[in-house]
Each structure stands twice: as structure tokens, then as C-alpha cells.
PDB file of N, CA and C in Angstrom:
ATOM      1  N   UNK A   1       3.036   2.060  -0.981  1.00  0.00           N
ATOM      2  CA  UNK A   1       1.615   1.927  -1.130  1.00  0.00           C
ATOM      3  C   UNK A   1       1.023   1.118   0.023  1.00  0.00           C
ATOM      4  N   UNK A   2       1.326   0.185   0.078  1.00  0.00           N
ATOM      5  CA  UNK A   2       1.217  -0.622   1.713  1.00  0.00           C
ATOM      6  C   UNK A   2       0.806  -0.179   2.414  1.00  0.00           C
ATOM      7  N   UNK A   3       2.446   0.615   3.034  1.00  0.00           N
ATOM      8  CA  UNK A   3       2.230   1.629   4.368  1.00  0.00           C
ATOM      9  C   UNK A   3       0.834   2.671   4.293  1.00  0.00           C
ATOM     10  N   UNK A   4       0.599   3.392   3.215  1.00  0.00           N
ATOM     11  CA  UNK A   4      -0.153   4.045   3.079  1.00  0.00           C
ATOM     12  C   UNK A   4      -1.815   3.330   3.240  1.00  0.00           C
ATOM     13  N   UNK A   5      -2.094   1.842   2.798  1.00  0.00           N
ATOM     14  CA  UNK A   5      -3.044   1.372   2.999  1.00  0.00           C
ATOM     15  C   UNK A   5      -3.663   0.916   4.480  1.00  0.00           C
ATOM     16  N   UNK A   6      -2.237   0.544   5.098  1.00  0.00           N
ATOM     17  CA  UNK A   6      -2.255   0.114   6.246  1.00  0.00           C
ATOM     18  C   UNK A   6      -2.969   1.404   7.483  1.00  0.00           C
ATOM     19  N   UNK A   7      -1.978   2.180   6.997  1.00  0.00           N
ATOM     20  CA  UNK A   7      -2.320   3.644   8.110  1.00  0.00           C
ATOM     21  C   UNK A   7      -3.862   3.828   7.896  1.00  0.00           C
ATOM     22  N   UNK A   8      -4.740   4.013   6.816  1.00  0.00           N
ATOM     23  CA  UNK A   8      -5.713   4.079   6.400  1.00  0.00           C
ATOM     24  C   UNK A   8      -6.479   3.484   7.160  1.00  0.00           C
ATOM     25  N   UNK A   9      -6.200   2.023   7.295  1.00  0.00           N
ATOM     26  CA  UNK A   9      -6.757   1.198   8.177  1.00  0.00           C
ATOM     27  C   UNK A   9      -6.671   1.041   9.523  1.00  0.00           C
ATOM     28  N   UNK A  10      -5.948   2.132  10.329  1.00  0.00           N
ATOM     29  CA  UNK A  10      -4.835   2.265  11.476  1.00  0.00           C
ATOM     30  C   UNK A  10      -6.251   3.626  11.839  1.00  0.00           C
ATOM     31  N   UNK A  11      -6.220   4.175  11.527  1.00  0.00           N
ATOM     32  CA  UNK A  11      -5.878   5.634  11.832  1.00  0.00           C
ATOM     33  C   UNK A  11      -7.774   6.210  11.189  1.00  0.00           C
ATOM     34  N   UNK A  12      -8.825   6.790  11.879  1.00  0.00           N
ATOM     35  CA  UNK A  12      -9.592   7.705  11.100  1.00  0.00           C
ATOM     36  C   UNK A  12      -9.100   9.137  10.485  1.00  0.00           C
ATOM     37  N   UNK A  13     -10.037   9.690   9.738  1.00  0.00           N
ATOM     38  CA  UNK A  13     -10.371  10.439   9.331  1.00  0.00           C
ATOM     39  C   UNK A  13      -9.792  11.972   9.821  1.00  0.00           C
ATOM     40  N   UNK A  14      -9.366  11.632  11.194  1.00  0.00           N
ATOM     41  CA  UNK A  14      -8.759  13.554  12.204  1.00  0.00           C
ATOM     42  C   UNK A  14      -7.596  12.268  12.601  1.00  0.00           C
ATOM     43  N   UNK A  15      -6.863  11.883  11.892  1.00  0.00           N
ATOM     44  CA  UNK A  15      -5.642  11.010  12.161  1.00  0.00           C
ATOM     45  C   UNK A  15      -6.100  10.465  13.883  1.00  0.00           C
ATOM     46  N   UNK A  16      -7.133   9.679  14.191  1.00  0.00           N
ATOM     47  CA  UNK A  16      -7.009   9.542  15.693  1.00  0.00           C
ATOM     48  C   UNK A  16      -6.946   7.809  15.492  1.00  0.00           C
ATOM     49  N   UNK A  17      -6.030   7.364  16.431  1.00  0.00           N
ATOM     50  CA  UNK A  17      -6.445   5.705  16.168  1.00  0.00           C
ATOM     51  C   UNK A  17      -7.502   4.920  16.411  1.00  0.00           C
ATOM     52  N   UNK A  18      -8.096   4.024  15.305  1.00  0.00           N
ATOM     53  CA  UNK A  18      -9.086   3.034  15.875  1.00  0.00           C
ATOM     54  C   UNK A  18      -8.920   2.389  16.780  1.00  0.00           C
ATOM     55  N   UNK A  19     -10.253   2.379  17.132  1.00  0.00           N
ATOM     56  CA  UNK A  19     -10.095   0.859  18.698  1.00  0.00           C
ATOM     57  C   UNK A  19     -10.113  -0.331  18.761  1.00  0.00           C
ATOM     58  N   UNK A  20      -9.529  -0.657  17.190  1.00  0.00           N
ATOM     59  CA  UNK A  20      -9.834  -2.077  16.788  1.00  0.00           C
ATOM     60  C   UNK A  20      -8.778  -2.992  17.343  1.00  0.00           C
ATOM     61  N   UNK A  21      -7.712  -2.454  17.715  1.00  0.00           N
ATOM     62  CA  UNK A  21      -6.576  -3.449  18.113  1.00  0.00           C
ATOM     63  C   UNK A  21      -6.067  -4.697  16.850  1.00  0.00           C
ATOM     64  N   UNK A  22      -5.478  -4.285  15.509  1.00  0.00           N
ATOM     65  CA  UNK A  22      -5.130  -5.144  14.304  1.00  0.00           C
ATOM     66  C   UNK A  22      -4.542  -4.608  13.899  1.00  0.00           C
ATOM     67  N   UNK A  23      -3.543  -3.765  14.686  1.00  0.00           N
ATOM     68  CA  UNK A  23      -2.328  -2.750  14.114  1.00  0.00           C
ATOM     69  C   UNK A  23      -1.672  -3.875  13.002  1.00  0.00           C
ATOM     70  N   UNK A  24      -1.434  -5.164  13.636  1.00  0.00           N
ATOM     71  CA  UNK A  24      -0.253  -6.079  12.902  1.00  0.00           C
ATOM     72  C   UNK A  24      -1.486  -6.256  11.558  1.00  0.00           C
ATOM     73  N   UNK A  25      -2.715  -6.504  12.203  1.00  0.00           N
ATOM     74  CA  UNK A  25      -3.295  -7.426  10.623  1.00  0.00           C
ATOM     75  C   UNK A  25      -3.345  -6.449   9.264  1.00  0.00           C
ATOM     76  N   UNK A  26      -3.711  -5.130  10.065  1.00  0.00           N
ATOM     77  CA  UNK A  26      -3.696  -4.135   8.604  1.00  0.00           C
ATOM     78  C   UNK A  26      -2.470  -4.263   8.390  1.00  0.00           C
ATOM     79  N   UNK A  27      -1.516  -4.341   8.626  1.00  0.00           N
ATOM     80  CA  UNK A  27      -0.066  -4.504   7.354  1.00  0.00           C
ATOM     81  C   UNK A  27      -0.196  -5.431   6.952  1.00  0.00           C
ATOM     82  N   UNK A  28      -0.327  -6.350   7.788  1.00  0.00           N
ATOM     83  CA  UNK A  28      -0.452  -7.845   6.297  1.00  0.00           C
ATOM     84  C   UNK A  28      -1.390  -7.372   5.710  1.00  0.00           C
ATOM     85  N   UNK A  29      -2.418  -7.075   5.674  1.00  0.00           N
ATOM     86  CA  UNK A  29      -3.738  -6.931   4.988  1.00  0.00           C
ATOM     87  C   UNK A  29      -3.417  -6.248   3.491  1.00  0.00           C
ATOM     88  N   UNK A  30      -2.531  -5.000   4.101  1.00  0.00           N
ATOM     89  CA  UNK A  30      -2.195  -4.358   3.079  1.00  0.00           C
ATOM     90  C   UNK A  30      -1.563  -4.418   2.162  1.00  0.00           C
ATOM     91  N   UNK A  31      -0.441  -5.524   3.079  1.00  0.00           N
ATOM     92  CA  UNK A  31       0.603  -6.227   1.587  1.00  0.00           C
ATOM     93  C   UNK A  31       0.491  -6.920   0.993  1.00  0.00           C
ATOM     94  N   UNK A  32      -0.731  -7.711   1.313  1.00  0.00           N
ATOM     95  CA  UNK A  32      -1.321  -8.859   0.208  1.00  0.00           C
ATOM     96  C   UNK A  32      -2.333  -7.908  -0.209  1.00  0.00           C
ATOM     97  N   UNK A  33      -3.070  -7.209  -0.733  1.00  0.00           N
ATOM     98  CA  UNK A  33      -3.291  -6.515  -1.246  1.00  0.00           C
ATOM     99  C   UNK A  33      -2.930  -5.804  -2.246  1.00  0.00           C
ATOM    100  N   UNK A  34      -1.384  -4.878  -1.595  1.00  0.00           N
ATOM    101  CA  UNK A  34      -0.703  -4.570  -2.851  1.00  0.00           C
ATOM    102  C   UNK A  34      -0.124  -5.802  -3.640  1.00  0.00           C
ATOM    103  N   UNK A  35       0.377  -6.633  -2.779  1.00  0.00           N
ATOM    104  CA  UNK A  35       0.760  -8.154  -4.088  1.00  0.00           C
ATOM    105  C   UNK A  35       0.070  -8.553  -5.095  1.00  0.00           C
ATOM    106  N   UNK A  36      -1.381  -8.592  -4.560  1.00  0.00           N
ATOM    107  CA  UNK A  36      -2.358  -9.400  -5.201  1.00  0.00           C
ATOM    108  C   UNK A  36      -2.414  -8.053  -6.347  1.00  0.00           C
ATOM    109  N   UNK A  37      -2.565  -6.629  -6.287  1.00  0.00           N
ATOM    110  CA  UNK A  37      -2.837  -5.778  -7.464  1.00  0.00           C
ATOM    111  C   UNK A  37      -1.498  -5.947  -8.169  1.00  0.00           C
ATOM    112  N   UNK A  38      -0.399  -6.207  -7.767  1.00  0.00           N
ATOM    113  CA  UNK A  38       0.640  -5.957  -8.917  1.00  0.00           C
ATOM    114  C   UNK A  38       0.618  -7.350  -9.160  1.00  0.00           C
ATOM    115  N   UNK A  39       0.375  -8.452  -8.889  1.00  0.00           N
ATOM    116  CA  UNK A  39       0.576  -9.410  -9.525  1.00  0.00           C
ATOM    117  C   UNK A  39      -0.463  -9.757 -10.503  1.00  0.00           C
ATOM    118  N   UNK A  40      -1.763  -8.689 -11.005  1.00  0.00           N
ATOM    119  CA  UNK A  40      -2.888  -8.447 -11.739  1.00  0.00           C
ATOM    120  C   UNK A  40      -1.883  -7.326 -12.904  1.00  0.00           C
ATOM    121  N   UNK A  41      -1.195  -7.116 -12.185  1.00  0.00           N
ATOM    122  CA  UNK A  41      -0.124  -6.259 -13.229  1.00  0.00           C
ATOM    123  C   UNK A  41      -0.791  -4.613 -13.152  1.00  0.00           C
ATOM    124  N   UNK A  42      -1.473  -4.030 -12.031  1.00  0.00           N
ATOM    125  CA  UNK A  42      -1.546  -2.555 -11.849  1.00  0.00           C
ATOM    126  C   UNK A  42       0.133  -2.046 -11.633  1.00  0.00           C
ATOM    127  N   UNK A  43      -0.027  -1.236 -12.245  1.00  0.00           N
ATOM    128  CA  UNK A  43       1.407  -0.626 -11.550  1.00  0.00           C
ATOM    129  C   UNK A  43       1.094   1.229 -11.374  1.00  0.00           C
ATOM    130  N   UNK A  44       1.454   1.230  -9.773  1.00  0.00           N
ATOM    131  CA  UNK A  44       1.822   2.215  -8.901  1.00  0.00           C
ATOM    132  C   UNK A  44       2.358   3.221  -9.553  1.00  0.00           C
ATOM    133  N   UNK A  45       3.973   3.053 -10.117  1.00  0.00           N
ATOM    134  CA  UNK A  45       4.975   4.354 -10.404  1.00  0.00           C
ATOM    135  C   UNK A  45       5.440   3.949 -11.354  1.00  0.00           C
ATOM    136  N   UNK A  46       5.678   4.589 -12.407  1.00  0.00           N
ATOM    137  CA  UNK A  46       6.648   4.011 -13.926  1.00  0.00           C
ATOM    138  C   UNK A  46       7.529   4.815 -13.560  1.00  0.00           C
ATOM    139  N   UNK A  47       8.786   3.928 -13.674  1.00  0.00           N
ATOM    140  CA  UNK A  47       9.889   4.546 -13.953  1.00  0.00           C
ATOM    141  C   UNK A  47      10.386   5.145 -15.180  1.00  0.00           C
ATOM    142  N   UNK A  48      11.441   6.361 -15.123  1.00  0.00           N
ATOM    143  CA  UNK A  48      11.594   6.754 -16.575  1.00  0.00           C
ATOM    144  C   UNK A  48      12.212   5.866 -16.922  1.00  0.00           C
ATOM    145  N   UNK A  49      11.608   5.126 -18.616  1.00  0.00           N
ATOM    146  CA  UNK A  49      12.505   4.871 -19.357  1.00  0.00           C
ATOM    147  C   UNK A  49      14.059   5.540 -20.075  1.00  0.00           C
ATOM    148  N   UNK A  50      15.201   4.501 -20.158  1.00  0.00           N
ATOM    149  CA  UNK A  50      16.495   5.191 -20.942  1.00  0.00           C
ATOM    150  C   UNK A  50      16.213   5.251 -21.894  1.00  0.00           C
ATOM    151  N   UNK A  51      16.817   6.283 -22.378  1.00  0.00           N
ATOM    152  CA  UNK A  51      16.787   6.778 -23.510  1.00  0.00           C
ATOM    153  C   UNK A  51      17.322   5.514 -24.642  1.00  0.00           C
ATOM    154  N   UNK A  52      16.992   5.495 -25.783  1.00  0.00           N
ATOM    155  CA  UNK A  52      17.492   4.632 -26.979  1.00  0.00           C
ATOM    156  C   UNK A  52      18.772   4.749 -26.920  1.00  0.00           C
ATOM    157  N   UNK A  53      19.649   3.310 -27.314  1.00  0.00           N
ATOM    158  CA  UNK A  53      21.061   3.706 -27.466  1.00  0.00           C
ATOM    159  C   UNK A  53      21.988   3.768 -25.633  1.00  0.00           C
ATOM    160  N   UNK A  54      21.479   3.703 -24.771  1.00  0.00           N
ATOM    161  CA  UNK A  54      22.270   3.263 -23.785  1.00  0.00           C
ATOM    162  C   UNK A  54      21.948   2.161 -22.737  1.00  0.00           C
TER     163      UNK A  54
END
């Protein structure tokens, strides 16, 4: 999810790069971001639960 936020922030709309020069800050940006939502307790992907009994 990160990566995906980051590029977002990387990259317009016809995939061309911005001219912002914060390649590094959008990944941090993005991973405190995703931290801060899962530590609000969103969650991304559920895993399948096992079945009862194992």
C-alpha cells in the first residue's frame, strides 16, 4: 500500500514524473501514513481465516 501511495505521489496521471524533486519524502510520507491508518486499525487485506479445529 505504501509503494502504491508513494508512486501516486511520484508519478502524474500519463505515468510521467513530477518536477518536484521528493522522490525520498513521498515514501516516508507514505509510510507514515499507512502506519498511522493501521494503527487506527483500517485494515488493507484479511487474511483467510483456519478453519475450526486446526
Amino acid at each position: 500500500m505504501a509503494d502504491a501511495l508513494a508512486y501516486a505521489m511520484r508519478f502524474d496521471e500519463r505515468d510521467k514524473a513530477r518536477r518536484t524533486g521528493i522522490e525520498y519524502a513521498s515514501q516516508l510520507a507514505a509510510d507514515q501514513f499507512v502506519r498511522q491508518l493501521t494503527a487506527n486499525g483500517l485494515v488493507f487485506m484479511r487474511r483467510r481465516s483456519a478453519p475450526a479445529g486446526r
